[in-house]
Protein backbone atom coordinates (compact mmCIF):
# COMPACT_ATOMS: atom_id res chain seq x y z
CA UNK A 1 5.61 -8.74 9.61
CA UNK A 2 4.53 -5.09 9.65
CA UNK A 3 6.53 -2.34 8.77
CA UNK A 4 6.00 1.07 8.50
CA UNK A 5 7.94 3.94 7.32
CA UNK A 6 8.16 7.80 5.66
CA UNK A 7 8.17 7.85 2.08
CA UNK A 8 11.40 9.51 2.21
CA UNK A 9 13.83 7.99 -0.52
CA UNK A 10 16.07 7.09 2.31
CA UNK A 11 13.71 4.62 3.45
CA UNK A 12 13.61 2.79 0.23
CA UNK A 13 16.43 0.70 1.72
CA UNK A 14 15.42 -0.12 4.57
CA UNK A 15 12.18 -1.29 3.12
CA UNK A 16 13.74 -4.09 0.76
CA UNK A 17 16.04 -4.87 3.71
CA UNK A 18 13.89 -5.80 6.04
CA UNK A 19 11.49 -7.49 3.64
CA UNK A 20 14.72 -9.68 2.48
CA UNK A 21 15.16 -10.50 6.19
CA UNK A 22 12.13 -11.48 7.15
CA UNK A 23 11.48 -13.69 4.14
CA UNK A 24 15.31 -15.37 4.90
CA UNK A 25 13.30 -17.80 7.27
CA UNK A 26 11.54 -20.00 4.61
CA UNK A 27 15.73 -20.25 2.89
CA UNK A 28 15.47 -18.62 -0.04
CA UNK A 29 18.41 -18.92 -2.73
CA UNK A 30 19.93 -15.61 -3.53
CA UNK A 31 18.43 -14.75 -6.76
CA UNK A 32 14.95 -15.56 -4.79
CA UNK A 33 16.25 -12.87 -2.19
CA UNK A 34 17.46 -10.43 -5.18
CA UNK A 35 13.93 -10.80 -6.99
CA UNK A 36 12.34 -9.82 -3.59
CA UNK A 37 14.10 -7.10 -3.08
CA UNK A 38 13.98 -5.65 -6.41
CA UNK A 39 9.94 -5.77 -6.43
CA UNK A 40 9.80 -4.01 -3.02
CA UNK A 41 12.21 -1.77 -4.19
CA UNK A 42 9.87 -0.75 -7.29
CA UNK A 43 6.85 -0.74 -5.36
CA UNK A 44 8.23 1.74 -2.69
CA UNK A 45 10.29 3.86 -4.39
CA UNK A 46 6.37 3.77 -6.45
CA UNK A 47 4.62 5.39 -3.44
CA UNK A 48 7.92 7.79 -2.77
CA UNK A 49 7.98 9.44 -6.30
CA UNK A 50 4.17 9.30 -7.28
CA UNK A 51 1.80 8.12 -4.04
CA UNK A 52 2.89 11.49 -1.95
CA UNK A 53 4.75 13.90 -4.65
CA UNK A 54 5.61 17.16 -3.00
CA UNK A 55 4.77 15.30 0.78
CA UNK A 56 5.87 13.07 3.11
CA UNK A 57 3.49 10.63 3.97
CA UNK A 58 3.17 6.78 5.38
CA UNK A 59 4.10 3.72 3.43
CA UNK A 60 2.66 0.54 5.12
CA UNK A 61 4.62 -3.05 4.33
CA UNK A 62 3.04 -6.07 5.19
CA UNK A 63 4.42 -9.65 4.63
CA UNK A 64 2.78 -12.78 5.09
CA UNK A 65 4.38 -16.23 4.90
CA UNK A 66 1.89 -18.61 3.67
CA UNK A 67 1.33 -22.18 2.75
CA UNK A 68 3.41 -23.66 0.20
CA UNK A 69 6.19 -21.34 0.32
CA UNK A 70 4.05 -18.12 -0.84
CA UNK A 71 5.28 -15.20 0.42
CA UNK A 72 2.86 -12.35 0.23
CA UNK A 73 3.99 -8.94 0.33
CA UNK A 74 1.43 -6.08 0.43
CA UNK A 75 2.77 -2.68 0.02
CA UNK A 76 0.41 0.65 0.87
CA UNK A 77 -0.17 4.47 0.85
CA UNK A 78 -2.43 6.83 1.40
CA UNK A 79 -0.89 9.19 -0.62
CA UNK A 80 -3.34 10.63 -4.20
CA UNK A 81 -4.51 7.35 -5.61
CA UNK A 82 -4.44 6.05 -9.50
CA UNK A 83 -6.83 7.14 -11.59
CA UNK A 84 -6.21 4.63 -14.43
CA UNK A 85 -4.58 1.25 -12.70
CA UNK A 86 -5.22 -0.52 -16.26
CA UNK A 87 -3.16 2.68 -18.35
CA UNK A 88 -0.69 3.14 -15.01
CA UNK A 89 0.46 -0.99 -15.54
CA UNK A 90 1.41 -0.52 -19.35
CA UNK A 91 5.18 -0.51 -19.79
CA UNK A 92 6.59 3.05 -20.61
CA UNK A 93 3.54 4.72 -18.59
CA UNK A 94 4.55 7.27 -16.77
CA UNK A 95 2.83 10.48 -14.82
CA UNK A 96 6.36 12.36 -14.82
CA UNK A 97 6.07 15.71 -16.76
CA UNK A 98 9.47 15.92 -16.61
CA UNK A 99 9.97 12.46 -18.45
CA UNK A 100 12.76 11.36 -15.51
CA UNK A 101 11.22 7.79 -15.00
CA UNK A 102 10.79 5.10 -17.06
CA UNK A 103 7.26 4.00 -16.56
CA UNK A 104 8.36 0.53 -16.26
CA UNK A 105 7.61 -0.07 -12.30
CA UNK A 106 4.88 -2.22 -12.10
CA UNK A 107 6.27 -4.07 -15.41
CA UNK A 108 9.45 -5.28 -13.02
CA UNK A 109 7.27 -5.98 -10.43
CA UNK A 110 5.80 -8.14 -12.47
CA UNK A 111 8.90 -10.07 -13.86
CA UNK A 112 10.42 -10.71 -10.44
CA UNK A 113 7.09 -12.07 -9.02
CA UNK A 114 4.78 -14.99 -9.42
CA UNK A 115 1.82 -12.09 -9.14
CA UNK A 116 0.61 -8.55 -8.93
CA UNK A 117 -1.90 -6.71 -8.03
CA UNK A 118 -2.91 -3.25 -7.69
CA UNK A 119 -6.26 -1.57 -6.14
CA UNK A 120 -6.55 2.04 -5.59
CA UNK A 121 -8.73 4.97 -4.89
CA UNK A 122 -7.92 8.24 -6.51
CA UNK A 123 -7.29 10.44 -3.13
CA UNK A 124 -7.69 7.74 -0.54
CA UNK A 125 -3.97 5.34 -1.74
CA UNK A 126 -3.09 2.79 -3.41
CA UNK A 127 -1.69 -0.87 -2.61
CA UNK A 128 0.37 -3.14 -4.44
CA UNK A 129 0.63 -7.09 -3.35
CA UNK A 130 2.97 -9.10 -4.92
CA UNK A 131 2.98 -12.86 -4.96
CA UNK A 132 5.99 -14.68 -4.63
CA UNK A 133 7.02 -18.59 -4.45
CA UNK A 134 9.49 -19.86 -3.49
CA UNK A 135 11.18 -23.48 -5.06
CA UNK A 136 11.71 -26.12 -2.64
């Protein structure tokens, strides 16, 4: 599935919505469904606050159902990039001057998901794929 939306915090959503409903195919029990969602919910509301500041630019959502009941979800901007991925993973981390977020995104990404991982180019984006399985 490919998705693709504003990073308006409207979106944010529709986003973890969509991603639930695609991924209801393979059964999934709720709390499987509810640790989906909650990832994709960190990872865009991610590019919304921090990926495109002050601008409104494209978030790209792929998912890929894949062998063994992986679901792969791959979640991308193009917005200003991370200059420190390593620094920008540590709990309480944040780039907000104004000290209104926790710095704990990619930290519950990483407790809902079987795997994380981040690339990015300062000024060319950032994307986040989490790894998910799902029990039999």
């Amino acid at each position: 599935m490919r998705l693709s939306l504003p990073s308006l915090s409207v979106n944010e959503g529709m986003a973890r919505s969509a991603v639930a409903a695609f991924c209801a195919q393979l059964n999934p029990t709720a709390v499987e469904i509810a640790d989906i969602k909650c990832a994709v919910s960190e990872a865009v509301t991610n590019c919304i606050v921090h990926a495109y500041r002050d601008t409104v630019g494209e978030i790209a959502i792929t998912v890929k159902l894949c062998e063994g009941r992986l679901i792969q979800i791959e979640i991308r901007d193009k917005g200003c990039g991370i200059e420190d991925v390593k620094q920008a993973r540590e709990p309480l981390f944040t780039t907000d001057a104004e000290g209104e977020r926790s710095g704990m995104g990619f930290t519950v990404m990483e407790s809902f998901c079987d795997g994380v991982s981040v690339s990015s180019r300062v000024g060319r984006g950032t994307t986040v794929t989490l790894l998910k399985r799902l029990h039999k």
